[in-house]
N, C-alpha and C. Protein backbone atom coordinates (compact mmCIF):
# COMPACT_ATOMS: atom_id res chain seq x y z
N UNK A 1 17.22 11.12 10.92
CA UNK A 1 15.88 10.68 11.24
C UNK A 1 15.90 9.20 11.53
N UNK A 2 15.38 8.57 12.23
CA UNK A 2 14.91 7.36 12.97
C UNK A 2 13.73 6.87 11.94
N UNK A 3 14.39 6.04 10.77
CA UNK A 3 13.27 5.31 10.03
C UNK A 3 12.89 4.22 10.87
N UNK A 4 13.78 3.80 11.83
CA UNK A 4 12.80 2.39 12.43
C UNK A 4 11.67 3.00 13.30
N UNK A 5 10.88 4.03 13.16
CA UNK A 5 9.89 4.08 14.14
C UNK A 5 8.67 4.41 13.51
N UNK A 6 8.27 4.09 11.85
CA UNK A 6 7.59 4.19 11.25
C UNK A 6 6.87 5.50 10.86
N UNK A 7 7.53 6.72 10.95
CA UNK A 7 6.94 8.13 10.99
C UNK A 7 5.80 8.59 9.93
N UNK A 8 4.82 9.00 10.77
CA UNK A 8 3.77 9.67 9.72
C UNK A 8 4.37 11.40 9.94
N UNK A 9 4.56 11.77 8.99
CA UNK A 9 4.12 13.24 8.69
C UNK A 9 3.58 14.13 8.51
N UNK A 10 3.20 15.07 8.98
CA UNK A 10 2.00 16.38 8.79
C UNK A 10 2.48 17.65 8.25
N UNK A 11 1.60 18.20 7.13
CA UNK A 11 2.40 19.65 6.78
C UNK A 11 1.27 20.59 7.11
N UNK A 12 1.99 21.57 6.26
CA UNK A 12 0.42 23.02 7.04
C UNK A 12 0.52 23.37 5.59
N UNK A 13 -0.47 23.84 5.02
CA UNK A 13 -0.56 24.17 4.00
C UNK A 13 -0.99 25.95 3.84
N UNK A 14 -0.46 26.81 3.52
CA UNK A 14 -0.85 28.32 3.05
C UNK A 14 -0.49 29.16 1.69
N UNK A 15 -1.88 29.31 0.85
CA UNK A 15 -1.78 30.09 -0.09
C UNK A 15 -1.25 28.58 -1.37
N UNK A 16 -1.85 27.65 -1.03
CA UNK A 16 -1.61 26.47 -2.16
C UNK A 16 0.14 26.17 -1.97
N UNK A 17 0.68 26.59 -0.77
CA UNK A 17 2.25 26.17 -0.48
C UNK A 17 2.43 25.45 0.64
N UNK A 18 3.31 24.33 0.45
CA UNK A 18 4.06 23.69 1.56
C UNK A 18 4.67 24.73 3.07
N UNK A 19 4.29 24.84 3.78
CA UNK A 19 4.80 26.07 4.65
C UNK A 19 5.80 25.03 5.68
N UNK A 20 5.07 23.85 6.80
CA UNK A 20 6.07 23.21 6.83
C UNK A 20 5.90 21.55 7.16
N UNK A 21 6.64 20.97 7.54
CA UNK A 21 6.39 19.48 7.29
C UNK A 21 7.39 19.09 8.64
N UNK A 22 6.36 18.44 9.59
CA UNK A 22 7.39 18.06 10.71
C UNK A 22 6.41 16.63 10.99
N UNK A 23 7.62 15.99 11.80
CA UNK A 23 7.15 14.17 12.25
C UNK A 23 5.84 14.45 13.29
N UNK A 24 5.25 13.47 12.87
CA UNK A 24 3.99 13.55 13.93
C UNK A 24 3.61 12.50 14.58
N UNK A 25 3.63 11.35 14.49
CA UNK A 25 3.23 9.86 14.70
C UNK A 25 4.18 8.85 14.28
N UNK A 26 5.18 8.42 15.25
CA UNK A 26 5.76 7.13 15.28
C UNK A 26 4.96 5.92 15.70
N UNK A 27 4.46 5.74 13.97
CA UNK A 27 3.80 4.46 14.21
C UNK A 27 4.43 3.06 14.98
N UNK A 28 5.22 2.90 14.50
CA UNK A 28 6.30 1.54 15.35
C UNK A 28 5.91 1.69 16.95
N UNK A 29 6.72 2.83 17.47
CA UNK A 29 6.80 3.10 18.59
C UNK A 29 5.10 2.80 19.45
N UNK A 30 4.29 3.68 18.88
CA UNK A 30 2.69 3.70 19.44
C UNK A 30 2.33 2.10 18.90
N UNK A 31 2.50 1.37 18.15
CA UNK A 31 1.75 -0.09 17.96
C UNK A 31 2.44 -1.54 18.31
N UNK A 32 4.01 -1.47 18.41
CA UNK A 32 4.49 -2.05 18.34
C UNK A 32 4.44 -2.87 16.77
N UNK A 33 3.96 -2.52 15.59
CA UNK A 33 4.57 -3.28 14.55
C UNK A 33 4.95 -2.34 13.70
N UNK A 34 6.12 -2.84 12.83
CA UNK A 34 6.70 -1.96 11.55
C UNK A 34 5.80 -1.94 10.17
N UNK A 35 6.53 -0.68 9.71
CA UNK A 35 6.12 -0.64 8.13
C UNK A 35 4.69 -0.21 7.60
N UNK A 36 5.06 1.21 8.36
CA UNK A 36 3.11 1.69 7.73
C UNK A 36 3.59 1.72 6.56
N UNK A 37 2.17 1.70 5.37
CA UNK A 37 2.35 1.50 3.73
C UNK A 37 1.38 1.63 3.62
N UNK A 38 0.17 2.15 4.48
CA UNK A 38 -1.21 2.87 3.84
C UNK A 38 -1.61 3.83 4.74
N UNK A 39 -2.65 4.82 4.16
CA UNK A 39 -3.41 6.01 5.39
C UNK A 39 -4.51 6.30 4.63
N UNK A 40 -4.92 6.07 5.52
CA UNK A 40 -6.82 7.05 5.02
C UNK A 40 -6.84 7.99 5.79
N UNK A 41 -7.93 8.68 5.92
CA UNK A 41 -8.86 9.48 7.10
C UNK A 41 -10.82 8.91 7.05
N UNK A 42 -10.56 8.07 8.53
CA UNK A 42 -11.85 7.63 8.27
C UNK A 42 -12.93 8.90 8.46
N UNK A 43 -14.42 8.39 7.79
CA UNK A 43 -15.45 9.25 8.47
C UNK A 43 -15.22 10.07 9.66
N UNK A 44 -14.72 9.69 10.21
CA UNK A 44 -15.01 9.82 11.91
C UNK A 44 -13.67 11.05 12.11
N UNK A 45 -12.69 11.19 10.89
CA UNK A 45 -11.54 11.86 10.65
C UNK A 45 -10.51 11.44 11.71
N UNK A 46 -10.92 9.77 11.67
CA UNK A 46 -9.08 9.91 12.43
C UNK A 46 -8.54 9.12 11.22
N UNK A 47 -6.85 9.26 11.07
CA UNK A 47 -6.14 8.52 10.77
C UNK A 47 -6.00 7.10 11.01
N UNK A 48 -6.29 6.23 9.69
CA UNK A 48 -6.28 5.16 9.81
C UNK A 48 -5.10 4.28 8.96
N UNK A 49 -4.09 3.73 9.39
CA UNK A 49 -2.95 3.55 8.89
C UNK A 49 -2.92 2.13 8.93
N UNK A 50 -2.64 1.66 7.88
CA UNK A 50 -2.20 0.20 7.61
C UNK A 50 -0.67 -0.37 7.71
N UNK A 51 -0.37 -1.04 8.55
CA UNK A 51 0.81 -1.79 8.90
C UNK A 51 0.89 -3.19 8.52
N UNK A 52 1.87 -3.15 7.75
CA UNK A 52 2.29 -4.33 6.51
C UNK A 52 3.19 -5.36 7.81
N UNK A 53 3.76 -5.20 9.19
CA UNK A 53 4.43 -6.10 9.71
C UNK A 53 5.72 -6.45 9.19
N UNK A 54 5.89 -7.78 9.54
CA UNK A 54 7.15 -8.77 8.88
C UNK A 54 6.49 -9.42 7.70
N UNK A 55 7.46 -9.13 6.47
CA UNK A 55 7.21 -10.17 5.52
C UNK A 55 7.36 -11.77 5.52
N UNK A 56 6.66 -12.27 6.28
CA UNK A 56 6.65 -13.56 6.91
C UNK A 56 5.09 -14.08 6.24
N UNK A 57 5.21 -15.76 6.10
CA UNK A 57 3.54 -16.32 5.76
C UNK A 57 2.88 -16.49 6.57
N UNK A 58 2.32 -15.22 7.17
CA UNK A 58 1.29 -14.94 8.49
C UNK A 58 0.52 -13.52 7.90
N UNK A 59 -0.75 -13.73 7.86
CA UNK A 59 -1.38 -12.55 7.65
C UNK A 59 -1.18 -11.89 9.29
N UNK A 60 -0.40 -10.85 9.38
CA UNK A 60 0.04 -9.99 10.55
C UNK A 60 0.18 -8.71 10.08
N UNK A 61 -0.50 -7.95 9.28
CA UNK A 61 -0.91 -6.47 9.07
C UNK A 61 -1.84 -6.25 10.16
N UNK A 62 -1.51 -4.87 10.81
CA UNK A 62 -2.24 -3.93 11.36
C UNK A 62 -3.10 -2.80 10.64
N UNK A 63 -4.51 -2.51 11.35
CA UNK A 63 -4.70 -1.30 11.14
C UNK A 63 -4.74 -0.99 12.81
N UNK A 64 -4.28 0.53 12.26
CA UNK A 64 -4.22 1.41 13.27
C UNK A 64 -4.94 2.94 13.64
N UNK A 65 -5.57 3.53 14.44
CA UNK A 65 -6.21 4.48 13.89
C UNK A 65 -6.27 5.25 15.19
N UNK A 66 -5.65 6.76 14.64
CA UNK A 66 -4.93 7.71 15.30
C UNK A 66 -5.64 8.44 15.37
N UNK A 67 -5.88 9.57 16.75
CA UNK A 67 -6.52 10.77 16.27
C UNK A 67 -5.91 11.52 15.50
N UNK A 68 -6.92 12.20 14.64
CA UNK A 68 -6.07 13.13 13.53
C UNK A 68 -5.75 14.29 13.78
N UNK A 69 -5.65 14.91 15.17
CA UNK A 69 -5.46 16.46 15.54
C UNK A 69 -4.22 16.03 16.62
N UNK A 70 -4.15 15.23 17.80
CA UNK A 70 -2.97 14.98 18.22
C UNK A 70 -2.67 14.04 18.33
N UNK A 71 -2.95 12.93 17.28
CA UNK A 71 -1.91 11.61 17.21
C UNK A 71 -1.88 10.65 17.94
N UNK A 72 -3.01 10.28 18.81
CA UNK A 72 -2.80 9.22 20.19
C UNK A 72 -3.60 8.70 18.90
N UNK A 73 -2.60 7.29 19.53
CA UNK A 73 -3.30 6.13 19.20
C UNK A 73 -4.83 5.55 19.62
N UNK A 74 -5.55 5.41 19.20
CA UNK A 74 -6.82 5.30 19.41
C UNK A 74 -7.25 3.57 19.44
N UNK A 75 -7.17 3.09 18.51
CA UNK A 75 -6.79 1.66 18.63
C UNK A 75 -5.98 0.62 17.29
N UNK A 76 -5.44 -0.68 18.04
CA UNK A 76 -4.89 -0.93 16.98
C UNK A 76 -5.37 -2.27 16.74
N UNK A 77 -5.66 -2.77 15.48
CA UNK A 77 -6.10 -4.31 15.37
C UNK A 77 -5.77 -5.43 14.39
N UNK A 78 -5.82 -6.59 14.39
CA UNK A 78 -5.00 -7.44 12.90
C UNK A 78 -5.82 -6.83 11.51
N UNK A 79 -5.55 -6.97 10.77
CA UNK A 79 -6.57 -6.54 9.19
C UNK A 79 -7.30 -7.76 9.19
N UNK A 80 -6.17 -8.91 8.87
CA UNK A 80 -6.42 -10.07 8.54
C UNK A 80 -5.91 -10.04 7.39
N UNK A 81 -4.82 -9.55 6.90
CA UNK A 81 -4.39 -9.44 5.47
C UNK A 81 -2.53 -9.85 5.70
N UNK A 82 -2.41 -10.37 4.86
CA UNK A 82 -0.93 -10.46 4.82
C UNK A 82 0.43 -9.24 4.90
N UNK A 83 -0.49 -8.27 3.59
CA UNK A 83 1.07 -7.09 3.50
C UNK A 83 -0.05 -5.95 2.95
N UNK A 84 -0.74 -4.95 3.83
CA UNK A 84 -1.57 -4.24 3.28
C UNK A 84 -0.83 -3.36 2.71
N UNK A 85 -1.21 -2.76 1.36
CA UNK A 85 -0.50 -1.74 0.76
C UNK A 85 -1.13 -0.66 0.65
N UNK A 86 -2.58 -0.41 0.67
CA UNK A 86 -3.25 0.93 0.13
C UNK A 86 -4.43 0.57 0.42
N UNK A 87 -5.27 1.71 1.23
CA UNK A 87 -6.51 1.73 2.41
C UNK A 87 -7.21 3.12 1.82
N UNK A 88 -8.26 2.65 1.61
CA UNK A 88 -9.53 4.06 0.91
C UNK A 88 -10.99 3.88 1.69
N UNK A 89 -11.52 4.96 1.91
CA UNK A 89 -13.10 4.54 2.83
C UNK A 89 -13.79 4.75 1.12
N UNK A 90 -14.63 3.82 0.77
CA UNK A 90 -15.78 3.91 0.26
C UNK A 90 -16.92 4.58 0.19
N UNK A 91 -17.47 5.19 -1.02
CA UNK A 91 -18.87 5.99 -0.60
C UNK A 91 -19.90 5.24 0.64
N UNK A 92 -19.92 4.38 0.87
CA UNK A 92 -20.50 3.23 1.76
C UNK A 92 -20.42 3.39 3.35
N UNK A 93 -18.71 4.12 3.30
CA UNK A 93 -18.38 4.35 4.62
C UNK A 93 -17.68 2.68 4.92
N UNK A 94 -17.63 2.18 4.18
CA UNK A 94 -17.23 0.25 4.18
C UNK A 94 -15.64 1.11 3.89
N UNK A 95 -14.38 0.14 4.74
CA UNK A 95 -12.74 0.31 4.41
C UNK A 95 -12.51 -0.78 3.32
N UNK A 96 -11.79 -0.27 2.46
CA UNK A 96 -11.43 -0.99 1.24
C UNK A 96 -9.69 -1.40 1.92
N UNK A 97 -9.07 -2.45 1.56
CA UNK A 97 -7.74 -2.45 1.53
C UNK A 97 -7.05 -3.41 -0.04
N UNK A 98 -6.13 -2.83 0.14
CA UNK A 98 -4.99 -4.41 -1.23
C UNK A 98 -4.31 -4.71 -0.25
N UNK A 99 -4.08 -6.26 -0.77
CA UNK A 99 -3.04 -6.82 0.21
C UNK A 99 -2.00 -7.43 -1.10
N UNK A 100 -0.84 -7.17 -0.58
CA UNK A 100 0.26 -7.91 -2.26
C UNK A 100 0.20 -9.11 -1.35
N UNK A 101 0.50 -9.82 -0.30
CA UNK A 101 0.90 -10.99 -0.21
C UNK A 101 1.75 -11.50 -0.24
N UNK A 102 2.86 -10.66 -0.28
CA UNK A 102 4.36 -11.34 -0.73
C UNK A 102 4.80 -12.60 -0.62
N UNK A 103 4.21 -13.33 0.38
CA UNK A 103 4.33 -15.08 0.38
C UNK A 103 3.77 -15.74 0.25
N UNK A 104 2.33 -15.05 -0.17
CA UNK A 104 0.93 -16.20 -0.64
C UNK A 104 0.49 -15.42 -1.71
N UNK A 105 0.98 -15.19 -2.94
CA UNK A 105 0.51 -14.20 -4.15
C UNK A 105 -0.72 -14.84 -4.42
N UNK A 106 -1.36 -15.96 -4.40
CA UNK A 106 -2.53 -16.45 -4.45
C UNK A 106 -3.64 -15.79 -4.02
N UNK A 107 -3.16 -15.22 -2.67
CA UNK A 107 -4.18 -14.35 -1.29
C UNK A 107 -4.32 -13.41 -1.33
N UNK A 108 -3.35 -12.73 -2.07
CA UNK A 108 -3.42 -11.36 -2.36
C UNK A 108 -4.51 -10.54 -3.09
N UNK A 109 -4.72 -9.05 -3.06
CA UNK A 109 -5.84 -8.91 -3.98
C UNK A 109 -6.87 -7.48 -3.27
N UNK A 110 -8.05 -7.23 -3.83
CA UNK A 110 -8.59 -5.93 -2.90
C UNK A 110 -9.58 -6.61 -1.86
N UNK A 111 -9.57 -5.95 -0.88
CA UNK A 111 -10.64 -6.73 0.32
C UNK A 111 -11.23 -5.41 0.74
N UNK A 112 -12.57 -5.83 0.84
CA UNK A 112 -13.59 -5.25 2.10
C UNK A 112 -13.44 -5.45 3.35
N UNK A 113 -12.75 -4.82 4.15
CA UNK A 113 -12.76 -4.63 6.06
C UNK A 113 -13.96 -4.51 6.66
N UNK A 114 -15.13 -5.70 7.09
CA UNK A 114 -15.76 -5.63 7.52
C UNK A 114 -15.75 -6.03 8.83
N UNK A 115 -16.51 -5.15 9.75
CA UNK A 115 -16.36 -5.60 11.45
C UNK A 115 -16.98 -6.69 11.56
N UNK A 116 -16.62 -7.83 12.54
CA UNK A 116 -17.22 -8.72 12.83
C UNK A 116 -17.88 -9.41 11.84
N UNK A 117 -17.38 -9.68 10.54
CA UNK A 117 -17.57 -10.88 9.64
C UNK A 117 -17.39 -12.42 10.20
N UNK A 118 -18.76 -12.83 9.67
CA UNK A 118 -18.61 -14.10 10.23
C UNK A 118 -17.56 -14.99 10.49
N UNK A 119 -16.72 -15.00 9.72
CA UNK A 119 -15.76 -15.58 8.52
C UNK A 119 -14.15 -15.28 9.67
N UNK A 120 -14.57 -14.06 10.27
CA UNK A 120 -13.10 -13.48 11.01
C UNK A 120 -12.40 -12.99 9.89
N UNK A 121 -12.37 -13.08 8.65
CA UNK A 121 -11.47 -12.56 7.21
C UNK A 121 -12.04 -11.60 6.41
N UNK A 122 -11.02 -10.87 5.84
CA UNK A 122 -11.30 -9.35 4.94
C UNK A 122 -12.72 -10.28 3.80
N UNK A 123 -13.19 -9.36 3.17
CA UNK A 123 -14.13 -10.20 2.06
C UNK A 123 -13.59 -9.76 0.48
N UNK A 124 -12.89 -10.58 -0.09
CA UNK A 124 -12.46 -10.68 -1.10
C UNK A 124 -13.09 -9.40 -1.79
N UNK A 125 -12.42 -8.59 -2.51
CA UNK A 125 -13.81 -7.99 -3.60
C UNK A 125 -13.12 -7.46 -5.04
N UNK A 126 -11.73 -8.30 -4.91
CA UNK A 126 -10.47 -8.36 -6.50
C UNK A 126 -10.07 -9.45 -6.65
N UNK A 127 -9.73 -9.52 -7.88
CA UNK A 127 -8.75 -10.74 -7.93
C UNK A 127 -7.55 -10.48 -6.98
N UNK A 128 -7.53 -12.52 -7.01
CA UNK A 128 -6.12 -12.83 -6.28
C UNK A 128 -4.65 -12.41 -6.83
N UNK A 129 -4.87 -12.37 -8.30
CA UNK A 129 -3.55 -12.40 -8.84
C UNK A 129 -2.64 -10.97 -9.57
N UNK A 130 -2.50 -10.66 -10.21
CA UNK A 130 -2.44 -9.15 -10.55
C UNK A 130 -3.68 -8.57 -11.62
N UNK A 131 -3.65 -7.48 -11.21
CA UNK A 131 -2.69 -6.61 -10.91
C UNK A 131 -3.29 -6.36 -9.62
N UNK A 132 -4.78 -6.19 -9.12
CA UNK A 132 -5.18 -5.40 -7.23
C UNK A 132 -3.68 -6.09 -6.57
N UNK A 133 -2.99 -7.23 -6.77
CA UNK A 133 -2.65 -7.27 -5.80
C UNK A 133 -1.11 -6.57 -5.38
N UNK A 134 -0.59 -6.00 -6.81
CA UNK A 134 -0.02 -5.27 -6.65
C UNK A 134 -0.04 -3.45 -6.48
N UNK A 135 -0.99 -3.52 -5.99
CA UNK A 135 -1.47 -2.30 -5.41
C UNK A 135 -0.78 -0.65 -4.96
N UNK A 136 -0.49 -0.05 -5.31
CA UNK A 136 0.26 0.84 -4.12
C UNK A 136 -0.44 1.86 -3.74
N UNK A 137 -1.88 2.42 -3.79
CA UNK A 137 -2.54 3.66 -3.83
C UNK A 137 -4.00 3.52 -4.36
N UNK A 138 -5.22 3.74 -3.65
CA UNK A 138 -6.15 3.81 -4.62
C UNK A 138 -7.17 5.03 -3.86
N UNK A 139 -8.09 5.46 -4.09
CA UNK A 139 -9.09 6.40 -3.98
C UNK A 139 -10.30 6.04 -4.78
N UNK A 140 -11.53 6.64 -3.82
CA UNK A 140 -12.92 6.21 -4.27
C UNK A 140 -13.43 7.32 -4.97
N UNK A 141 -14.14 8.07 -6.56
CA UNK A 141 -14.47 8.75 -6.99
C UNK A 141 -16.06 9.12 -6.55
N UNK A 142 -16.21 10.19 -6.92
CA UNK A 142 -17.91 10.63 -6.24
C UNK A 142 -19.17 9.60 -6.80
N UNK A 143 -18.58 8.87 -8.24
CA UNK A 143 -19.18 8.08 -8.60
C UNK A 143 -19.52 6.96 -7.94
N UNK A 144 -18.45 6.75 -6.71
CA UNK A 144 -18.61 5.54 -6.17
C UNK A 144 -17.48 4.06 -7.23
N UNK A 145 -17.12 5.09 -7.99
CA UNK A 145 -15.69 3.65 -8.68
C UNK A 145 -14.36 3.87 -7.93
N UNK A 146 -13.80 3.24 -7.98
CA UNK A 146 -12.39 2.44 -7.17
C UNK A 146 -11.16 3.09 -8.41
N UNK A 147 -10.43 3.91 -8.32
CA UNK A 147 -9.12 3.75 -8.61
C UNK A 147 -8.14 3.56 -7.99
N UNK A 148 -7.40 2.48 -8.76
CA UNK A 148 -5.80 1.85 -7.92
C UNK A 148 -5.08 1.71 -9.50
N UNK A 149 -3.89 2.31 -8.37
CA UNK A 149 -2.53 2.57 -8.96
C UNK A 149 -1.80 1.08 -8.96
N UNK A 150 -1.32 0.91 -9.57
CA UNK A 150 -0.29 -0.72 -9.68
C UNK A 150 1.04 -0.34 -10.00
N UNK A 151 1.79 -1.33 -9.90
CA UNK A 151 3.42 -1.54 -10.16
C UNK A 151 3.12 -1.93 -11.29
N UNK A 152 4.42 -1.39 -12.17
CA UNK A 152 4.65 -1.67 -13.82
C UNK A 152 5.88 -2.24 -13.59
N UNK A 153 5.78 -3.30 -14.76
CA UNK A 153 7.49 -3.84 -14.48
C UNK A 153 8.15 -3.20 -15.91
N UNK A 154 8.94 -2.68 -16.40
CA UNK A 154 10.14 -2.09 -17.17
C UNK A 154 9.60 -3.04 -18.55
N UNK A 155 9.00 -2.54 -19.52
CA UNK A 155 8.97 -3.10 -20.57
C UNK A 155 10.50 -3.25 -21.60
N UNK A 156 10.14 -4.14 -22.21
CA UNK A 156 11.90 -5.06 -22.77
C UNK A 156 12.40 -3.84 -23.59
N UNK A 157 13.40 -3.02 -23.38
CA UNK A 157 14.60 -2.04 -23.99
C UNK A 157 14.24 -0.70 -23.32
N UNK A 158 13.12 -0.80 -22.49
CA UNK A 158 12.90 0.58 -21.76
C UNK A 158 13.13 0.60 -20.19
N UNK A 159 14.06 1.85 -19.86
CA UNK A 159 14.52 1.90 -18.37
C UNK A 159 13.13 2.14 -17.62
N UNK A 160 12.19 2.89 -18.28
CA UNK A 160 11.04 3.35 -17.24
C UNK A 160 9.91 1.71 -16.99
N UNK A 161 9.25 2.40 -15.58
CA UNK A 161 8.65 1.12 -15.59
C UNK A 161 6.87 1.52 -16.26
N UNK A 162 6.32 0.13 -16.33
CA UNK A 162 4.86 0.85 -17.09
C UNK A 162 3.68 0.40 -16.03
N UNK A 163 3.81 1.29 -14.97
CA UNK A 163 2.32 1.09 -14.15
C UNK A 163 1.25 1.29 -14.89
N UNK A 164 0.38 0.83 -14.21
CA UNK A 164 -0.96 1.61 -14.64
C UNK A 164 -2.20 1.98 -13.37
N UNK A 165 -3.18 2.05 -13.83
CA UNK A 165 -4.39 3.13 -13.46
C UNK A 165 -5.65 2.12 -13.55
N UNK A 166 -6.08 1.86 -12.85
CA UNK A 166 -7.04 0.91 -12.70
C UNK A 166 -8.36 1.21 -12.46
N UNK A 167 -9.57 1.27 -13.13
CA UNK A 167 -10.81 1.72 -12.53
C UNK A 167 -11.94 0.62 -12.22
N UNK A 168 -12.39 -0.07 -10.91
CA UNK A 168 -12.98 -0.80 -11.03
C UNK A 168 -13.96 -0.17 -10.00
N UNK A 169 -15.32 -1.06 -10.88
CA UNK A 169 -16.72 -0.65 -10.26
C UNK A 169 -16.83 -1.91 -9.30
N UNK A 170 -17.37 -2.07 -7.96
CA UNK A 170 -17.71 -2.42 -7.51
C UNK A 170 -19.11 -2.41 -6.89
């Protein structure tokens, strides 16, 4: 398999089983940037994929957003985020993202994707520092609260690491 072309995957699901799982969307190839590391499905049900770029001190993440039945790229645009890691739509219909930041851990953190913000920039709506900004996964509950998953680092004499589970109201 060709990891440099950023592959999204699709399976079919029958009778609560994996039936099968084939490549569907070479993100690289369709956007020209590397390293998808998030997916939603917006309202609108297309695929909306976050592209983390070069780990360089340039906010140069993409979102990208695919149709979700045959995969054309639909359009692609900056986030305004450094290294997006994990993309959820909100009861609001508002895109949530984390950005880790890998070269500005300061910047990092959860943001609101709003169109045409005055500002041209995501709108802060976590802290800068850990844990949102170590992010890898989150989902919006019917309640309308935010769970995100974080990186655990290996507590002292134990091989496993200790993530955690994050619930924040916004």
């Amino acid at each position: 398999m060709d990891e440099a072309k950023g592959w999204i995957a699709r399976a079919s699901v029958q009778d609560d089983k994996l039936v099968s799982l084939q490549r569907f969307i070479a993100t690289t190839s369709a956007t020209g940037v590397s390293t998808p590391t998030a997916i939603a499905v917006s309202p609108r049900h297309e695929l909306v994929v976050g592209q983390m770029g070069a780990r360089v001190a340039e906010r140069d993440s993409q979102l990208s957003f695919f149709h979700g039945s045959n995969g054309r790229l639909l359009l692609s645009l900056p986030a305004g985020l450094f290294d997006v890691t994990a993309l959820a739509y909100g009861p609001n219909g508002q895109l949530y993202a984390t950005d880790f930041a890998s070269t500005q851990s300061d910047q990092g953190g959860l943001f609101q994707l709003i169109a045409r913000l005055a500002s041209g920039r995501p709108k802060r709506r976590g802290q800068a520092g850990r844990p949102t900004r170590q992010a890898t996964a989150m989902a919006f509950a019917a309640d309308g609260k935010l769970y995100v998953t974080v990186f655990g680092a290996a507590s002292p004499g134990s091989k496993s690491p200790s993530g955690k589970l994050l619930r924040i109201t916004l």
